[in-house]
Structure formats: C-alpha cells, structure tokens
C-alpha atoms as a PDB file:
ATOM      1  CA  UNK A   1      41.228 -40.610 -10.396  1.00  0.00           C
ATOM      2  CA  UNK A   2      42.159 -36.662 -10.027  1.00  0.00           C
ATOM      3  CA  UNK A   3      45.981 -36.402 -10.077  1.00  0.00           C
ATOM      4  CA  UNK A   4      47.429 -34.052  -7.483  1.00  0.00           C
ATOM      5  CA  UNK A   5      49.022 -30.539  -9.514  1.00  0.00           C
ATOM      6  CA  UNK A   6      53.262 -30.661  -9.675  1.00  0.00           C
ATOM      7  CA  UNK A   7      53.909 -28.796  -6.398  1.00  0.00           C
ATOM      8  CA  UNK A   8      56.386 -26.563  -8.592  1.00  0.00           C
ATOM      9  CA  UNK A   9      53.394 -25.830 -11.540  1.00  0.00           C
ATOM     10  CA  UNK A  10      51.396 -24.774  -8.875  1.00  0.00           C
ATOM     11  CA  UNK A  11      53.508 -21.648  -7.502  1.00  0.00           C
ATOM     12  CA  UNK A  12      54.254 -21.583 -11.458  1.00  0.00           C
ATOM     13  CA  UNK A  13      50.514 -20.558 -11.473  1.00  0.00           C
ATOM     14  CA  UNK A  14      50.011 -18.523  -8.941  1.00  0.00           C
ATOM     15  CA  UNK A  15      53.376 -16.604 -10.158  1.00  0.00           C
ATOM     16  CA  UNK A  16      51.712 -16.285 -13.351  1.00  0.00           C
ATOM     17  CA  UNK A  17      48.547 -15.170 -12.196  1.00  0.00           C
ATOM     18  CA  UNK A  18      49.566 -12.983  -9.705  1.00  0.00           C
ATOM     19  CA  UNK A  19      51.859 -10.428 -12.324  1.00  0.00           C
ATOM     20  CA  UNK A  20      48.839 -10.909 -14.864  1.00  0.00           C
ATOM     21  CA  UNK A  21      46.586  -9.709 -11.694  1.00  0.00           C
ATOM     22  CA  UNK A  22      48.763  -6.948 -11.324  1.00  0.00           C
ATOM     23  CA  UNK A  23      49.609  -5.852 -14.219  1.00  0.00           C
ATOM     24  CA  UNK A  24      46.368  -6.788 -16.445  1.00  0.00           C
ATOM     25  CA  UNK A  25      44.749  -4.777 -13.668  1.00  0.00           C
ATOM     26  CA  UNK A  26      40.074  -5.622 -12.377  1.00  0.00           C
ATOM     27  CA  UNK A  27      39.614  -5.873 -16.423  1.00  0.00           C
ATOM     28  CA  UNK A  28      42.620  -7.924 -17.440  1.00  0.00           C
ATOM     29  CA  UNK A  29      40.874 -10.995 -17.910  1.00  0.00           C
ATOM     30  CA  UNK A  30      38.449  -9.387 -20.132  1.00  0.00           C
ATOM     31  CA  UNK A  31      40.835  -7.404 -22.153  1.00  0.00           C
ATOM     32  CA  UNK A  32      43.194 -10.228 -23.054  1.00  0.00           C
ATOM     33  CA  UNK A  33      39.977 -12.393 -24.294  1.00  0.00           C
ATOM     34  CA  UNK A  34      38.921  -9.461 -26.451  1.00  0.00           C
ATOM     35  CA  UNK A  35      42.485  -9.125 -28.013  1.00  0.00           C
ATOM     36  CA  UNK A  36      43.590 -12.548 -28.503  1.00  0.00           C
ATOM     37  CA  UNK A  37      39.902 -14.075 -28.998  1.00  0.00           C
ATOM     38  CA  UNK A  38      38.194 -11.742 -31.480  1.00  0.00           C
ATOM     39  CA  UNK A  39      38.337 -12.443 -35.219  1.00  0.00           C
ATOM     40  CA  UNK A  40      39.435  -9.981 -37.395  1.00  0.00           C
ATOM     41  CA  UNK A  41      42.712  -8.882 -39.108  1.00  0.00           C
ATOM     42  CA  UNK A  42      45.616  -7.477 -37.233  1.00  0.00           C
ATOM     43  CA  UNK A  43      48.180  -4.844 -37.896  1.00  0.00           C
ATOM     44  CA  UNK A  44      50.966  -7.112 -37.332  1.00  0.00           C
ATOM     45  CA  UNK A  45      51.131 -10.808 -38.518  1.00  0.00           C
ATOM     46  CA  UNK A  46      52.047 -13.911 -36.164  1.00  0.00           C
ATOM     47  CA  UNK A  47      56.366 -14.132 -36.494  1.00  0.00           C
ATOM     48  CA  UNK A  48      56.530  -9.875 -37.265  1.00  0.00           C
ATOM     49  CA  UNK A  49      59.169  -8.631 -34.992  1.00  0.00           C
ATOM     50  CA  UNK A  50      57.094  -6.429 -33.259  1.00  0.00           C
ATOM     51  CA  UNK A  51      54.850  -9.707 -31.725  1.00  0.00           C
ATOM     52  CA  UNK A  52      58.179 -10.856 -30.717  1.00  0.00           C
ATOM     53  CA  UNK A  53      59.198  -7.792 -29.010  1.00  0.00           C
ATOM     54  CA  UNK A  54      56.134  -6.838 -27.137  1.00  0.00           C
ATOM     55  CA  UNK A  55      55.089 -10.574 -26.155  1.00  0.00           C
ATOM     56  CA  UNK A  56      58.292 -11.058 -24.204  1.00  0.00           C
ATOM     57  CA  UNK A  57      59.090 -10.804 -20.645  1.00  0.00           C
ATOM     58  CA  UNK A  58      61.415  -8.397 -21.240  1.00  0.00           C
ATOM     59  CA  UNK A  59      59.399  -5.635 -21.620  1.00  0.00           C
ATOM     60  CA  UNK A  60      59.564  -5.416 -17.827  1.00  0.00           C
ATOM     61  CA  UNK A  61      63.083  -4.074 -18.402  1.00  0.00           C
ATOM     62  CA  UNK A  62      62.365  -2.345 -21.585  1.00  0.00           C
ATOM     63  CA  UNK A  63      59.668   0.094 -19.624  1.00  0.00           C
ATOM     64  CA  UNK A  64      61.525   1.206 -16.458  1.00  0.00           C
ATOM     65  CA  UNK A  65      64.475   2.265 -18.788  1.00  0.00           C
ATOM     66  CA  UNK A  66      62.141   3.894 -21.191  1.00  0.00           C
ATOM     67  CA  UNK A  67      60.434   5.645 -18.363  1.00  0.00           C
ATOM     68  CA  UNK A  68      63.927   6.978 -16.779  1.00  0.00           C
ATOM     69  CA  UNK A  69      65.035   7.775 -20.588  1.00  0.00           C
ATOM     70  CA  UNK A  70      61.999   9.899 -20.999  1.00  0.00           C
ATOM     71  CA  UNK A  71      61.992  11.698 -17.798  1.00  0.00           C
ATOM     72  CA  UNK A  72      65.235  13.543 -19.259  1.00  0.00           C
ATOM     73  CA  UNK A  73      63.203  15.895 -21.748  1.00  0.00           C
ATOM     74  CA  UNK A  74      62.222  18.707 -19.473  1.00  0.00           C
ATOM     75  CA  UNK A  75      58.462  19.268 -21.333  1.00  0.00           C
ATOM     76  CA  UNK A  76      57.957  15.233 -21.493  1.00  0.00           C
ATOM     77  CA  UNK A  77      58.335  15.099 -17.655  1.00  0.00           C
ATOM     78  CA  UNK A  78      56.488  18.197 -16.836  1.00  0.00           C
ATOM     79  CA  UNK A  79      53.499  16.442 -18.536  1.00  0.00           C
ATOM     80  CA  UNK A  80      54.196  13.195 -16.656  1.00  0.00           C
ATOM     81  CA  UNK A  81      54.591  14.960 -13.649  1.00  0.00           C
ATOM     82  CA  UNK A  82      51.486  17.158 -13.612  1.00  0.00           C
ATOM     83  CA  UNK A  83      49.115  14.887 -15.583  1.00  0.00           C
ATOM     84  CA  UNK A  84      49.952  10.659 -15.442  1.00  0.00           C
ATOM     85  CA  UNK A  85      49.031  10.458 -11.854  1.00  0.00           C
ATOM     86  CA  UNK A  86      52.390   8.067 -11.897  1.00  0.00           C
ATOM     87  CA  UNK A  87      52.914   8.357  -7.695  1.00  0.00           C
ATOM     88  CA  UNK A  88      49.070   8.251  -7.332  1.00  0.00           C
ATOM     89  CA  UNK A  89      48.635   5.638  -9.271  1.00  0.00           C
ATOM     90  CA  UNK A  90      51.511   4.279 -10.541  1.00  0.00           C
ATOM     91  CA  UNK A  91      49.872   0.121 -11.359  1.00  0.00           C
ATOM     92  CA  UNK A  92      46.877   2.096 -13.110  1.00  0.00           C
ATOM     93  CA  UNK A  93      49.435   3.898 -15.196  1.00  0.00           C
ATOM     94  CA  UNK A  94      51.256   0.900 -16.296  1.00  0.00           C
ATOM     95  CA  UNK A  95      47.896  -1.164 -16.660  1.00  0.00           C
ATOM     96  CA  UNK A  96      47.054   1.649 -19.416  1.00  0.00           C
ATOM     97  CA  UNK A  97      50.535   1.030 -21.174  1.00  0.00           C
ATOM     98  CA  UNK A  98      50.178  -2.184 -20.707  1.00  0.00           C
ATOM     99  CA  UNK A  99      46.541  -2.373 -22.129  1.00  0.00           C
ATOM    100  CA  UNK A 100      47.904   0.068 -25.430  1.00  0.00           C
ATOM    101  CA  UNK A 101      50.478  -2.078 -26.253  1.00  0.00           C
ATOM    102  CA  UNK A 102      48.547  -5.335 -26.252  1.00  0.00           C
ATOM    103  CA  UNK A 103      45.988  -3.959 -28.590  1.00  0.00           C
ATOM    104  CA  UNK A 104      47.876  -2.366 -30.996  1.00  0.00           C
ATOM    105  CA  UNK A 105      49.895  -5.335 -31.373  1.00  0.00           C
ATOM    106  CA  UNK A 106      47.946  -8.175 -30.857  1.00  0.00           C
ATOM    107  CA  UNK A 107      44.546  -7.069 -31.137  1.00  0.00           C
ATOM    108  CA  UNK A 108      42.079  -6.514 -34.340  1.00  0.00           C
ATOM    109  CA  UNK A 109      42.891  -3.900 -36.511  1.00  0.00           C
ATOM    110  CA  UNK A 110      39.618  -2.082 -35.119  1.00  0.00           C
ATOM    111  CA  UNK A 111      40.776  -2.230 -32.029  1.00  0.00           C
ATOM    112  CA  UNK A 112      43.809  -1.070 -32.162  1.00  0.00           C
ATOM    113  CA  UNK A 113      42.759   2.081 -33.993  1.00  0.00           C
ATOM    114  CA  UNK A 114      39.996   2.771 -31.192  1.00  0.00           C
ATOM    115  CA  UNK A 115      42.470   2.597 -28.875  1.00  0.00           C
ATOM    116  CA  UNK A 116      45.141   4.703 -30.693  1.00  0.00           C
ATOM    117  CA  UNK A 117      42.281   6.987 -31.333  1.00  0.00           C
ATOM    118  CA  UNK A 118      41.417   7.465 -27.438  1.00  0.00           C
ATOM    119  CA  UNK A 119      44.897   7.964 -26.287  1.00  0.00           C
ATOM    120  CA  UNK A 120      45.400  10.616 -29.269  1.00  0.00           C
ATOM    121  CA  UNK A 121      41.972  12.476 -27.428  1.00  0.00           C
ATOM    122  CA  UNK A 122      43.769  12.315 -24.269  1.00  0.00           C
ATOM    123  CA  UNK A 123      46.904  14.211 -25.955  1.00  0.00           C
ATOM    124  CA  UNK A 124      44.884  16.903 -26.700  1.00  0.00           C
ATOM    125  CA  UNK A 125      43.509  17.484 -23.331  1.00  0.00           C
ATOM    126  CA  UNK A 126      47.917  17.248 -21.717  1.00  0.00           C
ATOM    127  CA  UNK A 127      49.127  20.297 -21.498  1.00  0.00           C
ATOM    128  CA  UNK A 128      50.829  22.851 -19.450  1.00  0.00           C
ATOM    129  CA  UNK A 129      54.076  25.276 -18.395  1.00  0.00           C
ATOM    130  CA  UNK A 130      57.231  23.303 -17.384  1.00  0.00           C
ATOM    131  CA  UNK A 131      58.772  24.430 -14.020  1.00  0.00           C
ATOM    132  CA  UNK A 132      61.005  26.835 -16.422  1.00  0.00           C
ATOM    133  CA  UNK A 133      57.709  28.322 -18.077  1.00  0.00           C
ATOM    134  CA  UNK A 134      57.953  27.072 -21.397  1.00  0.00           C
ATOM    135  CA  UNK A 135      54.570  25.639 -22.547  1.00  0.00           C
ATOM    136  CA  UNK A 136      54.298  21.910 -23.589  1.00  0.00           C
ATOM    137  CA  UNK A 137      51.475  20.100 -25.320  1.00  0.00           C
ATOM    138  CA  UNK A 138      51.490  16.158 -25.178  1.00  0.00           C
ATOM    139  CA  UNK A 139      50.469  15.649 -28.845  1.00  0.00           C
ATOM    140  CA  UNK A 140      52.937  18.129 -29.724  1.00  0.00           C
ATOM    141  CA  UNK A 141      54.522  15.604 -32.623  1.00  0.00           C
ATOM    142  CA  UNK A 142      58.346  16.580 -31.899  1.00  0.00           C
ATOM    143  CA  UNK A 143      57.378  15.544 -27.956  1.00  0.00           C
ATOM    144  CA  UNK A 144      55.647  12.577 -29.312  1.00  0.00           C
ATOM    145  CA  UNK A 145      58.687  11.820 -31.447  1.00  0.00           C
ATOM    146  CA  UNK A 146      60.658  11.537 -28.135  1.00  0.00           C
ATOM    147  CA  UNK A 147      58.757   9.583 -25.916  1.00  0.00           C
ATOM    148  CA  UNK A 148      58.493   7.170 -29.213  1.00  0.00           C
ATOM    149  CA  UNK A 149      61.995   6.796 -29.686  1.00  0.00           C
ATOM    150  CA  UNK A 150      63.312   6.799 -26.354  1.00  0.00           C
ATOM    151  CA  UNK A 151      60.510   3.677 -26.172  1.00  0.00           C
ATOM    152  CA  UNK A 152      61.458   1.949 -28.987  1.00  0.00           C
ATOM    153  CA  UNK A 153      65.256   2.140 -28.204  1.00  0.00           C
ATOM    154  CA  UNK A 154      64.231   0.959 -24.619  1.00  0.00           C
ATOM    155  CA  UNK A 155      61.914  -2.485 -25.510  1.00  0.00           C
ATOM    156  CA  UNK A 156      64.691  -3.664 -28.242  1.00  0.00           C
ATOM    157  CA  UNK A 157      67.475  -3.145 -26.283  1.00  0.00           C
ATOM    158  CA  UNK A 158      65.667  -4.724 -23.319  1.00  0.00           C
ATOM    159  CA  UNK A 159      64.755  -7.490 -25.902  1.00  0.00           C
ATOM    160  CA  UNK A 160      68.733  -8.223 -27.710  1.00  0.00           C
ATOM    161  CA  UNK A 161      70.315  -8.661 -24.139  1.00  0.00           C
ATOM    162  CA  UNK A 162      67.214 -10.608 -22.093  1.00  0.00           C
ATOM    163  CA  UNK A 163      64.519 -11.686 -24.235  1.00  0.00           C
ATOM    164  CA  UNK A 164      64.279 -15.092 -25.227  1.00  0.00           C
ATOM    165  CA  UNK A 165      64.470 -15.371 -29.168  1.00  0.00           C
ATOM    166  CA  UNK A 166      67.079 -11.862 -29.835  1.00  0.00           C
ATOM    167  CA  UNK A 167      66.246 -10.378 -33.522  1.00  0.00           C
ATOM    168  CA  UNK A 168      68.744 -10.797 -35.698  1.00  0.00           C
ATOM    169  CA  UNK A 169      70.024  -7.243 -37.163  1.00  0.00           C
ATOM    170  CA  UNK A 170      67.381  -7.445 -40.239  1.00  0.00           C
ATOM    171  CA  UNK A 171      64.497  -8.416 -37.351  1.00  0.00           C
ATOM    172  CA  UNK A 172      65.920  -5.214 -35.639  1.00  0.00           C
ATOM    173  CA  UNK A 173      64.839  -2.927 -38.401  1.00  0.00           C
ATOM    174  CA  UNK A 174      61.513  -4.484 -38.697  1.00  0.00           C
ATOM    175  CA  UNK A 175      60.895  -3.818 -35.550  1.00  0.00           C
ATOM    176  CA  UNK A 176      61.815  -0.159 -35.649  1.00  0.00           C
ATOM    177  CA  UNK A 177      59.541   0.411 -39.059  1.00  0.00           C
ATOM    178  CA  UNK A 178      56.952  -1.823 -37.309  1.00  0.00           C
ATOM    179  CA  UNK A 179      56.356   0.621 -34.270  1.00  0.00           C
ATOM    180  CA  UNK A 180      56.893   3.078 -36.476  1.00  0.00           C
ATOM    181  CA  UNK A 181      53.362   2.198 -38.283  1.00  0.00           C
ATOM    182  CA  UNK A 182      51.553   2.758 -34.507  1.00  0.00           C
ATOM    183  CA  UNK A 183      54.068   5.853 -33.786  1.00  0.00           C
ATOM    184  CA  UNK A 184      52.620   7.896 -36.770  1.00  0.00           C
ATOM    185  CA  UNK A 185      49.194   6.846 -35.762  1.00  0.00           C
ATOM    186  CA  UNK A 186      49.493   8.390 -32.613  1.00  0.00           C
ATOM    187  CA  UNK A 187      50.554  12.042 -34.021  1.00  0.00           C
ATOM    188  CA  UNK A 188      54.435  11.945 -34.226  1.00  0.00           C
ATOM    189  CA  UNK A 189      56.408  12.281 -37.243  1.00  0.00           C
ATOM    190  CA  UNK A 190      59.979  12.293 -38.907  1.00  0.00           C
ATOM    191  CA  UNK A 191      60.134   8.754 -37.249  1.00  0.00           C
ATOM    192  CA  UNK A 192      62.690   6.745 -37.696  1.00  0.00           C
ATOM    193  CA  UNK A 193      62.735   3.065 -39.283  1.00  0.00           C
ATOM    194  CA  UNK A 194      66.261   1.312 -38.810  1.00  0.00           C
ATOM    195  CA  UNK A 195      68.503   0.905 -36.231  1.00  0.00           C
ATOM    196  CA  UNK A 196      70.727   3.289 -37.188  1.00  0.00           C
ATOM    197  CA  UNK A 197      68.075   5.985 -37.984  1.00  0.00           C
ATOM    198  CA  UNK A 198      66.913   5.270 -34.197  1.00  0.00           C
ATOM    199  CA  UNK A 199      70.559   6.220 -32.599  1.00  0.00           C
ATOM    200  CA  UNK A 200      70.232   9.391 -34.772  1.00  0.00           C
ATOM    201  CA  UNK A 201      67.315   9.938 -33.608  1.00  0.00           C
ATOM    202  CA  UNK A 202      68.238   9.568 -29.430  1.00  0.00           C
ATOM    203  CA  UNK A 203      71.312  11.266 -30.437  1.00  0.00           C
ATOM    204  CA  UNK A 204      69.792  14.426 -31.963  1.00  0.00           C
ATOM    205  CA  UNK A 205      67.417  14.730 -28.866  1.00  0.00           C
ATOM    206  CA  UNK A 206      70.524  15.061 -26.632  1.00  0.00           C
ATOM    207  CA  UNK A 207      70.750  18.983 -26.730  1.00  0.00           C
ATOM    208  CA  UNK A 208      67.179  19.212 -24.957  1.00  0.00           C
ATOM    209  CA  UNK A 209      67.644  16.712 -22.594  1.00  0.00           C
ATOM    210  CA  UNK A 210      68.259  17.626 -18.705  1.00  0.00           C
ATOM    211  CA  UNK A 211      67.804  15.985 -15.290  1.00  0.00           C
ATOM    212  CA  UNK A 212      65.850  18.210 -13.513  1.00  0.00           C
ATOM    213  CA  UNK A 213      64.438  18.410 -10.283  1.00  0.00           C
ATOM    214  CA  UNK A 214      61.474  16.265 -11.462  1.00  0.00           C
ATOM    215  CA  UNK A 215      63.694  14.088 -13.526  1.00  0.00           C
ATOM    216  CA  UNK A 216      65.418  12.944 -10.513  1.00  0.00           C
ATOM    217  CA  UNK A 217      62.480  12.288  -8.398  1.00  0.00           C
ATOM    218  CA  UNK A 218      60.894  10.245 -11.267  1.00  0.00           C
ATOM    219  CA  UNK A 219      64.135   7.940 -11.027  1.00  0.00           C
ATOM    220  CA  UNK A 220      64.426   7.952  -7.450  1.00  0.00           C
ATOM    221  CA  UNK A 221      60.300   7.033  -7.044  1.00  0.00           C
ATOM    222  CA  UNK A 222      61.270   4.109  -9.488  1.00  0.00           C
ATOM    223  CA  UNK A 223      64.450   2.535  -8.533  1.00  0.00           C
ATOM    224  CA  UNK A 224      64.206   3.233  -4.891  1.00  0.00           C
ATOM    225  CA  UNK A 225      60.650   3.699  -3.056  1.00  0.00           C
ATOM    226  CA  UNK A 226      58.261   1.468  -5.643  1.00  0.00           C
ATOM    227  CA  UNK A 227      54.826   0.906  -4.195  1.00  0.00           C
ATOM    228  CA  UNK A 228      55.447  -2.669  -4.109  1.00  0.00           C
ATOM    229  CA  UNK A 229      55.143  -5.631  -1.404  1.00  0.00           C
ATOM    230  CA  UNK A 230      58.270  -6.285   0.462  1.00  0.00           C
ATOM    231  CA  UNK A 231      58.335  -9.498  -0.761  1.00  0.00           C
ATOM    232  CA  UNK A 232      58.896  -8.274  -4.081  1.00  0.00           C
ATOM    233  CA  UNK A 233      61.226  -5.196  -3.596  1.00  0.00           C
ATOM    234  CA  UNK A 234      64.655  -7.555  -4.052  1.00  0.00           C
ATOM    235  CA  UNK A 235      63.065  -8.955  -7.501  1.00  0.00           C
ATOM    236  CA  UNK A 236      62.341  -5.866  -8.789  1.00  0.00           C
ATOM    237  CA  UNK A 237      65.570  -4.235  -7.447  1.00  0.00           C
ATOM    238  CA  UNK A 238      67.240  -6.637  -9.264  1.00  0.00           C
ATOM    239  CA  UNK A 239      65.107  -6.085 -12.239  1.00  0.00           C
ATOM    240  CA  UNK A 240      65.380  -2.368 -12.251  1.00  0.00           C
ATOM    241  CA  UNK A 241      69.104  -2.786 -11.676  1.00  0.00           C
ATOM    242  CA  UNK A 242      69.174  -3.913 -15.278  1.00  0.00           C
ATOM    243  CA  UNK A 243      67.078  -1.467 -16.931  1.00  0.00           C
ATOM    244  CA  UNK A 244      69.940   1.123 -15.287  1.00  0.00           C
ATOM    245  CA  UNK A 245      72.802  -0.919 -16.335  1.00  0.00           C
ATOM    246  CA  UNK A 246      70.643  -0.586 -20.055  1.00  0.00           C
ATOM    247  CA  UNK A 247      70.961   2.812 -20.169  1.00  0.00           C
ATOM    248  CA  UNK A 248      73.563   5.077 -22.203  1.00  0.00           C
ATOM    249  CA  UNK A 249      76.083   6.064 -20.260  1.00  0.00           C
ATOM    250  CA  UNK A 250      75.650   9.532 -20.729  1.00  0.00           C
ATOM    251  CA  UNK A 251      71.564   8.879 -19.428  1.00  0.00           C
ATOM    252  CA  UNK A 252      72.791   6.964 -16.250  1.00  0.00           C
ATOM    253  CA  UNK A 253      75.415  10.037 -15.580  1.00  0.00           C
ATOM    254  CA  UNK A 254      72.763  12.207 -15.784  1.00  0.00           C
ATOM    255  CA  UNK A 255      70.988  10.318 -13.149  1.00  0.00           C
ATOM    256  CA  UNK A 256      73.472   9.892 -10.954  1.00  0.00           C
ATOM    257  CA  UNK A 257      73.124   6.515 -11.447  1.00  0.00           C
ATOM    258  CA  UNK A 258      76.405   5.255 -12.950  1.00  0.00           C
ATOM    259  CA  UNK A 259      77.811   2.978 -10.605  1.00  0.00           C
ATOM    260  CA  UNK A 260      80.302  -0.085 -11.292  1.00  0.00           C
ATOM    261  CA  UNK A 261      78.107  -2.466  -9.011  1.00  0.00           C
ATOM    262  CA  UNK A 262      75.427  -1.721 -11.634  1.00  0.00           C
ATOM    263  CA  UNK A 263      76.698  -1.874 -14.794  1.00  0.00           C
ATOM    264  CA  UNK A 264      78.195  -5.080 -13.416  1.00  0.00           C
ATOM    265  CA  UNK A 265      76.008  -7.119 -11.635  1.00  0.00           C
ATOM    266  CA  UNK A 266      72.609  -5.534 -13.167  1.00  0.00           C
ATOM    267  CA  UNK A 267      72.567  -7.433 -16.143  1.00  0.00           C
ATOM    268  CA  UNK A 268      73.019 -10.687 -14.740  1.00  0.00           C
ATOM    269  CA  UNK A 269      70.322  -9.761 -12.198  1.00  0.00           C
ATOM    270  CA  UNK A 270      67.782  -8.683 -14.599  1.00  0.00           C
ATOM    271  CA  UNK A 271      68.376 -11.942 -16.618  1.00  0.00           C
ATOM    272  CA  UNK A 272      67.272 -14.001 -13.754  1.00  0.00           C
ATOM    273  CA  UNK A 273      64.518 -12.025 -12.447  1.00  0.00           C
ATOM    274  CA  UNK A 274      63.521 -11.855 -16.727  1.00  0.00           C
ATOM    275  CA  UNK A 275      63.640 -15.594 -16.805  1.00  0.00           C
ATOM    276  CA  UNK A 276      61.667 -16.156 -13.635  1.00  0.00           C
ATOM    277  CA  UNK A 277      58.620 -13.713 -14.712  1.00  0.00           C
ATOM    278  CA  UNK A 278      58.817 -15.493 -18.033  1.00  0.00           C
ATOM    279  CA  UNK A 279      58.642 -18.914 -16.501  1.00  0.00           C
ATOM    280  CA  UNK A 280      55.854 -18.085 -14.795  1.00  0.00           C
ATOM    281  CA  UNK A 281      54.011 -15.914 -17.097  1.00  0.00           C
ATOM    282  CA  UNK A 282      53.939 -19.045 -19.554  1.00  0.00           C
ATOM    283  CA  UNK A 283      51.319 -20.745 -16.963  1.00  0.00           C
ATOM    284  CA  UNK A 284      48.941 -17.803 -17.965  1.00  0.00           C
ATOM    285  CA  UNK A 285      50.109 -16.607 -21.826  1.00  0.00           C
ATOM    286  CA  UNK A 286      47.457 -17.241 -24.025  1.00  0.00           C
ATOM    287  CA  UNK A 287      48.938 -19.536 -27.155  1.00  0.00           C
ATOM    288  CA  UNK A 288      48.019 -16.470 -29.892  1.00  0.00           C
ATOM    289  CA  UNK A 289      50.509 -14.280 -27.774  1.00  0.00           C
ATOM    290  CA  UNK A 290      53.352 -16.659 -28.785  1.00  0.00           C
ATOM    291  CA  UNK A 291      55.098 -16.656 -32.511  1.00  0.00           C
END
C-alpha cells in the first residue's frame, strides 16, 4: 500500500524545488545532471574546501555582499551597469553565476575549462567609458583581480559565520589557493592564496574604491526593490540584512548602510533564513554535491 508523503517533506520539496527552479533557471535540470553525472576528473576533489564552500547554502549571503562589495570600484560597476543586464534580468544574471560556479567546481575538468573559456570570450567583448570617462575593459586582469577578491572574501566569510561545516583556519587558505586555480584561468593575476594575502589584497584596492551614483543604485535595486514575489521579500530582507551586516565597516559606510539594527539583528536573520534554504535545498541536492 502507497504511504501518504510527511506533510512537512512535502513543502520541504516544493521549497527545494522551487529555489532550484529559480535559481537553476529552464536548463537547471539538465545542467546539474551534466555536472554531477558525467564521468571524468574534476579540478577539485570530494572534501577540498572549495566543494565545501560553494555547495553550501550560504552562498546566498556570500553573493549579495560580493555584489555590493564590487559595485564600489567605479570601472567594475560601469561594466555591470552598462553590460550584465542585472535590472533587466537580474534571475538570468545569477542563473549564469550560478551555472559558472557549479561547473568549475563540481563539474569535469572539460567542462569547467569550456566554461571558463566562454566567459573569458565574453570579457573581451565588456568594455566601455565609466560615467567619469576613464575607459574600462572587463578582462582587464587588475579589474578581474577585484571582482575575484572581493568574491572570494564574500563566499568565505558568508561560509565561517552561516555555513554549516566552518573551515578551520588551514581549510581557509585552501580555499583561497583553491579559487585561486579558477581566478588565474579566467585572466587575473597577482592573486592571492591565504587569508591574510586576501585582506591585503581588499585592503590595497581601497584607494580606487567609491560609491558612486551607480554604486548606490546597485545597492538600493538589491536590498530594497528585488524583483521578487511578495511572499518572499521578508526572507530575503532578512537574508540580505546579513550579507550588509557582513560587510566591512568602511564598505557599509560607504553605502550608507551602517545601521545598529543591522549589524545587530542581520546576522541572526540571515542564519535562519540560511538554515531554512538549506533545509529545503537538501530535498533536491544531488548526493555528489555533498563532501
């Protein structure tokens, strides 16, 4: 006799679904077969800190504060600005992230390479003036070597305060020398590959950084107008509450986001909305994706 599903599994599923749906975008399906599924070897083993990293519900967190880090160098936003289609299209953009990271993670080493190799071809194609008039080229490698570190930074820091299994400090530098490896392969350079090399590295940015006019729009299109359903504005409020409260001081300041009812309440609100997606992601995680 068919057993009736656990009322609670059941939204568990259709939780689960429903983010993959959304984020995985038509071809998600499809793409996580072809990266979990297909033999082959794989840049990263199963247990590298990296697979740990980028298979964890915290990303979530991780990406809106590397998007708002980002959006502070004046050249990286005028490319994001004039070429991502991020208000246009703002699920397609993140479906393409999302897409990247799984196969240069998880995916065969072929893969991965094809798709580092067709984002690289799209570099070449970015470019532009800045509002100011300065000239900026998206596979410029000092640009690259921003948007890389201001990622990295982002995902581990997302990862130590929400993910499930935190590195330990040793784990940490793996993972920095681990996206490293992909980094390079996508054009920048001089990358770092510890911990401590990474804060350099933010640090030594912070003469070039500004929150422009386009800056501020980015974070305001983020934190306070997402296209989202109204059913899930309060989770994601709560989620990108965190990602603020993440954020140097000096980043949220520049934001005009530095507000005590953040940096307080944020983190506990991101660790809830972290733990539901997680919860219900497991209903629809393919057992490769877990170390």
């Amino acid at each position: 006799m068919q057993t009736t599903a656990n009322p609670v599994e059941r939204v568990r599923a259709r939780m689960g679904a429903a983010m993959f749906a959304r984020i995985g975008g038509a071809d998600g399906p499809a793409i996580r077969a072809r990266v979990h599924e297909t033999p082959g070897p794989r840049w990263f083993p199963p247990g590298a800190a990296i697979r740990i990293v980028h298979g964890d519900s915290s990303m979530y967190v991780g990406g809106v504060r590397a998007l708002l880090l980002q959006s502070l160098h004046p050249l990286a936003m005028a490319g994001v600005a004039g070429h991502s289609g991020y208000r246009g299209d703002p699920w397609g953009r993140l479906t393409r992230t999302a897409t990247f990271l799984a196969f240069t993670t998880f995916g065969t080493e072929d893969d991965a390479q094809e798709t580092v190799d067709r984002i690289r071809a799209i570099h070449e194609r970015v470019r532009g003036k800045a509002p100011d008039g300065r000239p900026y080229r998206a596979s410029d490698p000092h640009l690259l070597r921003w948007v890389h570190v201001a990622e990295a930074d982002s995902f581990l820091a997302a990862h130590q305060r929400y993910g499930r299994r935190p590195l330990s400090p040793a784990q940490c530098d793996e993972y920095v020398a681990q996206a490293a490896q992909v980094g390079r392969r996508l054009g920048a350079t001089d990358l770092p590959e510890t911990v401590a090399e990474l804060r350099e590295a933010i640090e030594g940015y912070r003469t070039e950084l500004e929150a422009t006019a386009e800056a501020l729009d980015a974070a305001h299109f983020l934190l306070s107008e997402p296209p989202i359903s109204r059913a899930m504005r309060v989770p994601y409020a709560m989620l990108a509450s965190g990602a603020v409260a993440l954020l140097p001081g000096w980043a949220r300041a520049a934001l005009g986001r530095d507000r005590w009812r953040t940096r307080t309440f944020g983190p506990v609100a991101a660790g809830l909305v972290t733990r539901a997606v997680r919860w219900g992601a497991q209903a629809t995680r393919p057992t490769s994706n877990v170390d």
